[in-house]
C-alpha atoms as a PDB file:
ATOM      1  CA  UNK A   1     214.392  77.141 182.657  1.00  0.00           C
ATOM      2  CA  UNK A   2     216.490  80.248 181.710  1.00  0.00           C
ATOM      3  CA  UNK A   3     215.374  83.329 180.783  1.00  0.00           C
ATOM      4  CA  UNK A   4     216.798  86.359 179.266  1.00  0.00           C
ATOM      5  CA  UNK A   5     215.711  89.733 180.590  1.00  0.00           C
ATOM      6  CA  UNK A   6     214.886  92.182 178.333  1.00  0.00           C
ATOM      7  CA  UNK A   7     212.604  92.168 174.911  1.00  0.00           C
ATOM      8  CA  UNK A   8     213.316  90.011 172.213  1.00  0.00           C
ATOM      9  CA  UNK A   9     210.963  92.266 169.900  1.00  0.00           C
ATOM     10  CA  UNK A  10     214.436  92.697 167.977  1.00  0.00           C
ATOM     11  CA  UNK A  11     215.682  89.249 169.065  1.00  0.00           C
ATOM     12  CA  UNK A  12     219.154  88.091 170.908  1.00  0.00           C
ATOM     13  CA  UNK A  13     221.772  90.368 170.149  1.00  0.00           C
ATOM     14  CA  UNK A  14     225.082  87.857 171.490  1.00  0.00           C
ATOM     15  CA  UNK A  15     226.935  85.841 169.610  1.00  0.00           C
ATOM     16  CA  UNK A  16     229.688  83.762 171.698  1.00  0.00           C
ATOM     17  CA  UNK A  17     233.284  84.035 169.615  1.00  0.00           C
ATOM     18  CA  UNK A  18     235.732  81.271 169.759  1.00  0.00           C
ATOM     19  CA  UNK A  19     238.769  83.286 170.943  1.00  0.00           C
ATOM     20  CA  UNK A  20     241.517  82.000 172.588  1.00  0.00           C
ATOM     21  CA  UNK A  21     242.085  83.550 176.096  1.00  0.00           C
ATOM     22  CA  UNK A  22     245.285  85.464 175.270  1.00  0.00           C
ATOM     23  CA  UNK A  23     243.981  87.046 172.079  1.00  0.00           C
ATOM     24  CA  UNK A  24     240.654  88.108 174.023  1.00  0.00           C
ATOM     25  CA  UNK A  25     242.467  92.057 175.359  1.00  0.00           C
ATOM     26  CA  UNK A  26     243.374  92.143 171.483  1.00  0.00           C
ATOM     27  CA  UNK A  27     240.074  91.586 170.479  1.00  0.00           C
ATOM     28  CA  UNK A  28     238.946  93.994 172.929  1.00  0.00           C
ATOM     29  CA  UNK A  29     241.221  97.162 172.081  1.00  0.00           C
ATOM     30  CA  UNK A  30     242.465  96.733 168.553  1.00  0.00           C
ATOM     31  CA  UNK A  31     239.355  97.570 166.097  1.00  0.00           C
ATOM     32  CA  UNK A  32     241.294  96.412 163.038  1.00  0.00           C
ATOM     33  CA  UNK A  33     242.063  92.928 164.472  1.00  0.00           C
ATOM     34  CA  UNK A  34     238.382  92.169 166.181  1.00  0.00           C
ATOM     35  CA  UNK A  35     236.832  93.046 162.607  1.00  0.00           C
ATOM     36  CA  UNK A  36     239.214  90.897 161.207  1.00  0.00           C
ATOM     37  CA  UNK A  37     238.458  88.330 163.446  1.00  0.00           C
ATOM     38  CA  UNK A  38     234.478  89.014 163.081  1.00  0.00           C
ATOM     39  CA  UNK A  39     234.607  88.914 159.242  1.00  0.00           C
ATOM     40  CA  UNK A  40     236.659  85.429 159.012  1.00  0.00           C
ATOM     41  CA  UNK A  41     234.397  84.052 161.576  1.00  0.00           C
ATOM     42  CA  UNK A  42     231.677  84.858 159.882  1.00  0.00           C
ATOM     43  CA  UNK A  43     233.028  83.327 156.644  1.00  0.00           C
ATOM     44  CA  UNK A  44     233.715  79.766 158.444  1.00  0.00           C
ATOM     45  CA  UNK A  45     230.414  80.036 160.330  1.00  0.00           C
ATOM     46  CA  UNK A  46     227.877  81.953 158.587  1.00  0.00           C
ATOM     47  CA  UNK A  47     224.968  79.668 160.359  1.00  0.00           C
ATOM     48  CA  UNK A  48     225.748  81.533 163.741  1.00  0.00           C
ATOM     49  CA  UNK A  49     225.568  85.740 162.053  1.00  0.00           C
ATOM     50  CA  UNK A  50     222.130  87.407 161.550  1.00  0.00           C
ATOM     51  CA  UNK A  51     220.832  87.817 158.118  1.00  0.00           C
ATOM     52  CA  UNK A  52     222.648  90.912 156.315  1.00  0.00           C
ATOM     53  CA  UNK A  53     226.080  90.765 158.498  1.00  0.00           C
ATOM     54  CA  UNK A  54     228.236  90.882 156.043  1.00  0.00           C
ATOM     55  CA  UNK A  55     226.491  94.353 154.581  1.00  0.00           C
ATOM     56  CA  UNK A  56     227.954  96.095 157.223  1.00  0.00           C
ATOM     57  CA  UNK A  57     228.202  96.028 161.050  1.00  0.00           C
ATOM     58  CA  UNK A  58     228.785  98.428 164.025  1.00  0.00           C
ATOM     59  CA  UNK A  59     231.023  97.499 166.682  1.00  0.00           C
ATOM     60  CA  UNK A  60     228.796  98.996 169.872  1.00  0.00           C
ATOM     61  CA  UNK A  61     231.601 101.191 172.218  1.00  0.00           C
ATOM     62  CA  UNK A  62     234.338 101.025 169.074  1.00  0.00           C
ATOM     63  CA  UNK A  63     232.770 104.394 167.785  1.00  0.00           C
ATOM     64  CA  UNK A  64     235.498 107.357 166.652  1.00  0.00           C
ATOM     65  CA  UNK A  65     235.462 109.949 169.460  1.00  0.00           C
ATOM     66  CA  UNK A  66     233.311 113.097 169.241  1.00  0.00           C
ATOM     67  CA  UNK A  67     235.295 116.110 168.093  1.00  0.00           C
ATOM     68  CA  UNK A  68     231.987 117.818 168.448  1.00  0.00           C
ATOM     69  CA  UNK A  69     231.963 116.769 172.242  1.00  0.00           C
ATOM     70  CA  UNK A  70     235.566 117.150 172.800  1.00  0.00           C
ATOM     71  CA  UNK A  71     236.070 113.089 173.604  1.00  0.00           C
END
C-alpha cells in the first residue's frame, strides 16, 4: 500500500492536469495561460476541483514580488 507523508487534517492538496508535454514550461512561467488553463479545466471537470474553486484560487510560488522586501 501507498502512503502519503504528511497530514491530511486539510486533505490532498494535488490535482494531476492533463497537459501536453510541450505546453507544460508554459504552464509553468506564464500566470495568465496556467489560470486559463486551470479555470477551463475546471469547467470540463469540475468532479476532480475542491469545493469553492471557482471562488477564487492562489497559485502557490506565482505570488507578485515584494516591493517591501526588495524581490
Amino acid at each position: 500500500m501507498t502512503t502519503v507523508p504528511g497530514s491530511l487534517e486539510r486533505g490532498y492538496r494535488t490535482i494531476r492536469l492533463p497537459l501536453a508535454k510541450d505546453a507544460y514550461e508554459r504552464f509553468l512561467s506564464d500566470n495568465a495561460y496556467c489560470r486559463m488553463q486551470l479555470d477551463e479545466l475546471c469547467r470540463q471537470h469540475s468532479e476532480l476541483f475542491p469545493a469553492g474553486w471557482e471562488e477564487g484560487y492562489v497559485l502557490c510560488g506565482k505570488t507578485p514580488s515584494s516591493s517591501k522586501q526588495g524581490i
